[in-house]
N, C-alpha and C. Protein backbone atom coordinates (compact mmCIF):
# COMPACT_ATOMS: atom_id res chain seq x y z
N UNK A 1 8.29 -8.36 -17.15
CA UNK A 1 9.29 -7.33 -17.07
C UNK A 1 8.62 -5.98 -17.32
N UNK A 2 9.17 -4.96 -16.44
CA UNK A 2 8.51 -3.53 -16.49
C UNK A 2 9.36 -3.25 -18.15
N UNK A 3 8.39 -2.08 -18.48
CA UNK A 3 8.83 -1.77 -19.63
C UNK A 3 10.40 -0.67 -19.73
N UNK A 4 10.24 0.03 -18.49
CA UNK A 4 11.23 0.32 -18.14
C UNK A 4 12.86 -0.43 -17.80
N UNK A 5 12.30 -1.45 -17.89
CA UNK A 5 13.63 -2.73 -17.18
C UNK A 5 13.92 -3.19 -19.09
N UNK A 6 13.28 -3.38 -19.93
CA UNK A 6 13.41 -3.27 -20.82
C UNK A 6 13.94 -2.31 -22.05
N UNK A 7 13.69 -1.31 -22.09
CA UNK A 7 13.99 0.34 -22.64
C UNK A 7 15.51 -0.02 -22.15
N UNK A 8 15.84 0.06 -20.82
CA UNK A 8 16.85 0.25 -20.47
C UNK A 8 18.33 -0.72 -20.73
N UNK A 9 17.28 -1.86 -20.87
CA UNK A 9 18.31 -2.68 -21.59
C UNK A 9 18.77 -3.15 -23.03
N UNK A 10 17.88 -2.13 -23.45
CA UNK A 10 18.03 -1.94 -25.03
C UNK A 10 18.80 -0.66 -25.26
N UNK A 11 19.30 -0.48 -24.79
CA UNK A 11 20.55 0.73 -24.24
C UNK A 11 19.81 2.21 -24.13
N UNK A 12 18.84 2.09 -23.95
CA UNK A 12 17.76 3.91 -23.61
C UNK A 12 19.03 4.17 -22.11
N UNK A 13 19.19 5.60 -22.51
CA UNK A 13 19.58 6.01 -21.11
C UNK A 13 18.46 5.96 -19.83
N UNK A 14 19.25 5.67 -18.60
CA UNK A 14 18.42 5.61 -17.95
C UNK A 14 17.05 6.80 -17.23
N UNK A 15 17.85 7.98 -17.75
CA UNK A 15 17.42 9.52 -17.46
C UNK A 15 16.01 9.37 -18.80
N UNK A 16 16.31 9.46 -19.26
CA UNK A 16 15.29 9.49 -20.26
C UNK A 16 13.66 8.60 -20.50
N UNK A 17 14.24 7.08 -19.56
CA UNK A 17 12.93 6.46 -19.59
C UNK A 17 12.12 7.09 -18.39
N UNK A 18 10.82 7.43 -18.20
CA UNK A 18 9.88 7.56 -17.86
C UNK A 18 9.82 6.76 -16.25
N UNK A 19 9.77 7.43 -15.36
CA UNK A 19 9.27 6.84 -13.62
C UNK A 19 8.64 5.62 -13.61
N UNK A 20 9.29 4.78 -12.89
CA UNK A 20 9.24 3.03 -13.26
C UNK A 20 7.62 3.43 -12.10
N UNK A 21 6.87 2.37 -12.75
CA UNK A 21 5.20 2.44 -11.64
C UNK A 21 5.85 1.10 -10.78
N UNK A 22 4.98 1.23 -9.53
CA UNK A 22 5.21 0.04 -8.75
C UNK A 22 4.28 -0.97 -9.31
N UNK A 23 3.05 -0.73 -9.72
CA UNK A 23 2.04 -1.93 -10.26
C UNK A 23 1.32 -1.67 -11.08
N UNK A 24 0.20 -2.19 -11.19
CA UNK A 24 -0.97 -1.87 -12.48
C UNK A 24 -2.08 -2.52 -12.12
N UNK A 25 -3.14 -2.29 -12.47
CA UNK A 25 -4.47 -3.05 -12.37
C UNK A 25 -5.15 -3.22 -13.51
N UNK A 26 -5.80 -4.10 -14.31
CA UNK A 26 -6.51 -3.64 -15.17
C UNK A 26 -8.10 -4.08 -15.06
N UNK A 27 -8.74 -3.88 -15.64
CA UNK A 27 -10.36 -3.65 -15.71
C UNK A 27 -10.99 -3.95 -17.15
N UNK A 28 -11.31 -4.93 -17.44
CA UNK A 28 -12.22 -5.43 -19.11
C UNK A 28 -13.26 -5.74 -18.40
N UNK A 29 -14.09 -4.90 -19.08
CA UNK A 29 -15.27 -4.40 -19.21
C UNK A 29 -16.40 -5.14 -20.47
N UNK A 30 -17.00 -6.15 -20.43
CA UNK A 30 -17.56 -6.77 -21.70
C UNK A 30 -18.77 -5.89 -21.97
N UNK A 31 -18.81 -5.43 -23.07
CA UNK A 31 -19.88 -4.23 -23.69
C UNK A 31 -20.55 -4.06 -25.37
N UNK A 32 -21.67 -4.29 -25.63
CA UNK A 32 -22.02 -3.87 -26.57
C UNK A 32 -21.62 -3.03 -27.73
N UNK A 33 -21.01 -1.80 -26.62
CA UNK A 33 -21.12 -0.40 -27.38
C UNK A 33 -20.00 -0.11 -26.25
N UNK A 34 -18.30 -0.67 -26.73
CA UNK A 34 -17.47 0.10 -26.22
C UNK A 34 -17.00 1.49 -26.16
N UNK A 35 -17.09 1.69 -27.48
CA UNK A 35 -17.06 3.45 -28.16
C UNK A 35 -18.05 4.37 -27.37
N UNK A 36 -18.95 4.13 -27.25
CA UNK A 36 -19.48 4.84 -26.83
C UNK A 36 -19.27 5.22 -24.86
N UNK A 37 -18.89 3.67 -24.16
CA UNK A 37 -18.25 4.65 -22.86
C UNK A 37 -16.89 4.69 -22.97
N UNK A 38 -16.31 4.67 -24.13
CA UNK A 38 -14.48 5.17 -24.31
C UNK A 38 -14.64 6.78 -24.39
N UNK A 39 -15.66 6.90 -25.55
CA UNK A 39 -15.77 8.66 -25.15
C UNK A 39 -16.63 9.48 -24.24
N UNK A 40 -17.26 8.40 -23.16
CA UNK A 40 -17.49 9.02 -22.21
C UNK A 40 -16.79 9.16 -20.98
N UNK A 41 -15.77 8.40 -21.17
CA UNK A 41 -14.64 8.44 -20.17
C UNK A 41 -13.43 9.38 -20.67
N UNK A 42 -13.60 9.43 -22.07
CA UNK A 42 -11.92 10.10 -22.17
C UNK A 42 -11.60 11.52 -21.71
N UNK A 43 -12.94 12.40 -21.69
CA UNK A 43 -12.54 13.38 -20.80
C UNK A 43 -11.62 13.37 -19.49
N UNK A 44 -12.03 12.72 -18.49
CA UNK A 44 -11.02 11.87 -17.17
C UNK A 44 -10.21 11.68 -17.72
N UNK A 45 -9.57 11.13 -18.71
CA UNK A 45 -8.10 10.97 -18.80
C UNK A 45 -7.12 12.02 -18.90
N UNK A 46 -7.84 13.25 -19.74
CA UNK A 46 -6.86 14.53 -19.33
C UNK A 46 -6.90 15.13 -18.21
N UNK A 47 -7.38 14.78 -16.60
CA UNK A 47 -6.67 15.00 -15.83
C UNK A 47 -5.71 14.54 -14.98
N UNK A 48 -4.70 15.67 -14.84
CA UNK A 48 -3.63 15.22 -14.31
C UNK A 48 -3.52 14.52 -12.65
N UNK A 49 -2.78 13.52 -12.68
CA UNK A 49 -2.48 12.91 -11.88
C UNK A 49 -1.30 12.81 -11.42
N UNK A 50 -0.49 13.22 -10.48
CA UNK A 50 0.70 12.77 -9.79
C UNK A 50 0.91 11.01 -9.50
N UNK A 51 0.24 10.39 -8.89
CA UNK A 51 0.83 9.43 -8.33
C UNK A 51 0.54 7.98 -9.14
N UNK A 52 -0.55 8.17 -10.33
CA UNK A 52 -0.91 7.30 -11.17
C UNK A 52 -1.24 7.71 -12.42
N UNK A 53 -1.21 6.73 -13.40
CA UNK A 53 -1.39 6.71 -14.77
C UNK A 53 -2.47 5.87 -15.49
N UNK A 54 -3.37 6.14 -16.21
CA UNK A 54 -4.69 5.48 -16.58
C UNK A 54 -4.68 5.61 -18.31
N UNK A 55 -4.38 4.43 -18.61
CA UNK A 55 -5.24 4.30 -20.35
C UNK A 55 -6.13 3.32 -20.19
N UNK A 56 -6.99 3.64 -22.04
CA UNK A 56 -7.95 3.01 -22.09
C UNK A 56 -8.15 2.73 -23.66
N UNK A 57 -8.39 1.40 -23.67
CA UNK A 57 -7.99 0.66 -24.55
C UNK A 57 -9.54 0.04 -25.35
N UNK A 58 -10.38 0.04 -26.34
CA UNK A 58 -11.54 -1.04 -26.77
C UNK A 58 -11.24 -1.93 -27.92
N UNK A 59 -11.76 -2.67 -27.39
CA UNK A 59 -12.21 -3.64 -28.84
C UNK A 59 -13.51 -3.64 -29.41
N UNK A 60 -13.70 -4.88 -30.17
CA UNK A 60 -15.18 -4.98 -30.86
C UNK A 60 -16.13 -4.80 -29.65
N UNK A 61 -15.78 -6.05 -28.62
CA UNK A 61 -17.03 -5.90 -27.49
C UNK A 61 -16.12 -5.94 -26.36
N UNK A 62 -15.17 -4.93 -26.34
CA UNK A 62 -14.94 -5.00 -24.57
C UNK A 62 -14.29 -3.26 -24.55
N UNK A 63 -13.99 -3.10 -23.33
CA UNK A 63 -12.93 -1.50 -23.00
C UNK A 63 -12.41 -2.47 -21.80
N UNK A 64 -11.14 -1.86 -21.97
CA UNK A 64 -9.96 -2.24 -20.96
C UNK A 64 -9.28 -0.74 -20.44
N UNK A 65 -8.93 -1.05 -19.25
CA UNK A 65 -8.82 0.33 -18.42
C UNK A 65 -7.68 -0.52 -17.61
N UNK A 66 -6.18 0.32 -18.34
CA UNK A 66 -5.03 -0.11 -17.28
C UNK A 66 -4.78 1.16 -16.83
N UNK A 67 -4.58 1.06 -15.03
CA UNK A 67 -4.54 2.02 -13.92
C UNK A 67 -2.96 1.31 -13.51
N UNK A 68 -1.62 2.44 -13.59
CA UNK A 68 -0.62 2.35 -13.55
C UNK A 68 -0.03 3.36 -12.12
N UNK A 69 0.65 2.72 -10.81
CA UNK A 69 0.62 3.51 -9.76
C UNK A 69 2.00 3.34 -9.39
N UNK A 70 2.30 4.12 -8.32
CA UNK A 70 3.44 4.39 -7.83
C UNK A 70 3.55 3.83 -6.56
N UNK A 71 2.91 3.66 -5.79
CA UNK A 71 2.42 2.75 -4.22
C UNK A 71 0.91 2.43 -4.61
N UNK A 72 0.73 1.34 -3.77
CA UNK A 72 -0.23 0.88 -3.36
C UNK A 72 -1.80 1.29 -3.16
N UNK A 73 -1.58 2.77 -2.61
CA UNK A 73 -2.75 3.69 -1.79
C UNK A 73 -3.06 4.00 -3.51
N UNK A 74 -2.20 4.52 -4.52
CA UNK A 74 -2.23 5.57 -5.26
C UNK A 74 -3.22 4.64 -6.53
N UNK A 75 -2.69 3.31 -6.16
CA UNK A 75 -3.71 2.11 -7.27
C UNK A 75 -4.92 2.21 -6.76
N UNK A 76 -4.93 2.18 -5.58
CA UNK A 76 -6.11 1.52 -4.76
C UNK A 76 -6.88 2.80 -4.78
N UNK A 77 -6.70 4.07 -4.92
CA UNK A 77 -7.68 5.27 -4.88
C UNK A 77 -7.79 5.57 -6.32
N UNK A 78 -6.84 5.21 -7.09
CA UNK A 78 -7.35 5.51 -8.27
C UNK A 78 -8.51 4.15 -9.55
N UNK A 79 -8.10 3.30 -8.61
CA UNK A 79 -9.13 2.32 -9.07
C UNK A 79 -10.44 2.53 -8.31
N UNK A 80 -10.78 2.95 -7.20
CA UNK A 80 -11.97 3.44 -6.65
C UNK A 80 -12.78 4.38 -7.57
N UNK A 81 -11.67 5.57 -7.97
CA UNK A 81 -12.46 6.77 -8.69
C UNK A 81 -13.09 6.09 -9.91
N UNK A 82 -11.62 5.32 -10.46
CA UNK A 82 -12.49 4.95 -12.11
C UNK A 82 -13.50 3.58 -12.36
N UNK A 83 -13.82 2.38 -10.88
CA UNK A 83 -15.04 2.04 -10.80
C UNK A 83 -16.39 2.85 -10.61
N UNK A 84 -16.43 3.94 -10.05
CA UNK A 84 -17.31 4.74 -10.01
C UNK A 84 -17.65 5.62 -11.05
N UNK A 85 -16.61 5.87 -12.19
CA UNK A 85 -16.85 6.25 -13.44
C UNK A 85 -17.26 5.55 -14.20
N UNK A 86 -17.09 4.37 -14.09
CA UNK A 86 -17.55 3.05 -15.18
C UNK A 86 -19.02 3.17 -14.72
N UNK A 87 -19.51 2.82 -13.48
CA UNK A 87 -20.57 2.30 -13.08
C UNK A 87 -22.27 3.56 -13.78
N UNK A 88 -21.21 4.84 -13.36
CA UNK A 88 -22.27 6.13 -14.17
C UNK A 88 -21.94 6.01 -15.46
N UNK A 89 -20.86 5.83 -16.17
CA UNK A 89 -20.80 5.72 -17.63
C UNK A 89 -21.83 4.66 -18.20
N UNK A 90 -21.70 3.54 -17.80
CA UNK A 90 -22.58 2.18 -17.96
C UNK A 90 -24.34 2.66 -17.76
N UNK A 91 -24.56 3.40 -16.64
CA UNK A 91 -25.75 3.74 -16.24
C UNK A 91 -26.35 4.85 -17.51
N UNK A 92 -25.67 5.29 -17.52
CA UNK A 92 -26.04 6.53 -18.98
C UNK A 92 -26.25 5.96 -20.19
N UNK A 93 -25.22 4.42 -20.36
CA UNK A 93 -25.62 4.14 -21.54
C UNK A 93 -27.02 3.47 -21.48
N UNK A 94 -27.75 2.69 -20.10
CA UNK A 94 -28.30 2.23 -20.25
C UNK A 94 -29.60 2.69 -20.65
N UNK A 95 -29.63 4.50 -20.03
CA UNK A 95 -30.86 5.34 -20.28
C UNK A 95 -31.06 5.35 -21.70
């Protein structure tokens, strides 16, 4: 259940909950040294996005990256950008 389908049935007005996403993707990442590409990514997260939504989540040894969209295109381009951020984040740590 969307979290929205929930909120709402816990009597939240419906105006007030937040633009239901059409899907989500997520991305765990198994890593040594999560902290260290959580704050090399968190810059990217303060920019703004219209059509999708991105957190990022670590544990002891992993980072998880849920990419939250509105259509299809909007998952699918925004999971492009943030594999290509992982892949240079990862590469930096390795230097």
């Amino acid at each position: 259940m969307f979290w929205q389908e929930e909120a709402y049935r816990k009597g939240a007005p419906y105006l007030e909950v937040p633009k239901l996403m059409m899907g989500f993707a997520e991305i765990e990442l198994e890593s040594d040294r999560p902290e260290v590409l959580f704050k090399a990514l968190a810059p990217e997260l303060e920019d703004e996005i219209n059509r999708s939504a991105v957190s990022m989540e670590t544990g002891e040894s992993f980072l998880r990256l849920r990419i939250e969209g509105s259509d299809l295109v909007s998952i699918r381009a925004a999971l492009n950008t943030w594999i290509r951020l992982l892949n240079i984040a990862m590469e930096m740590v390795r230097i």
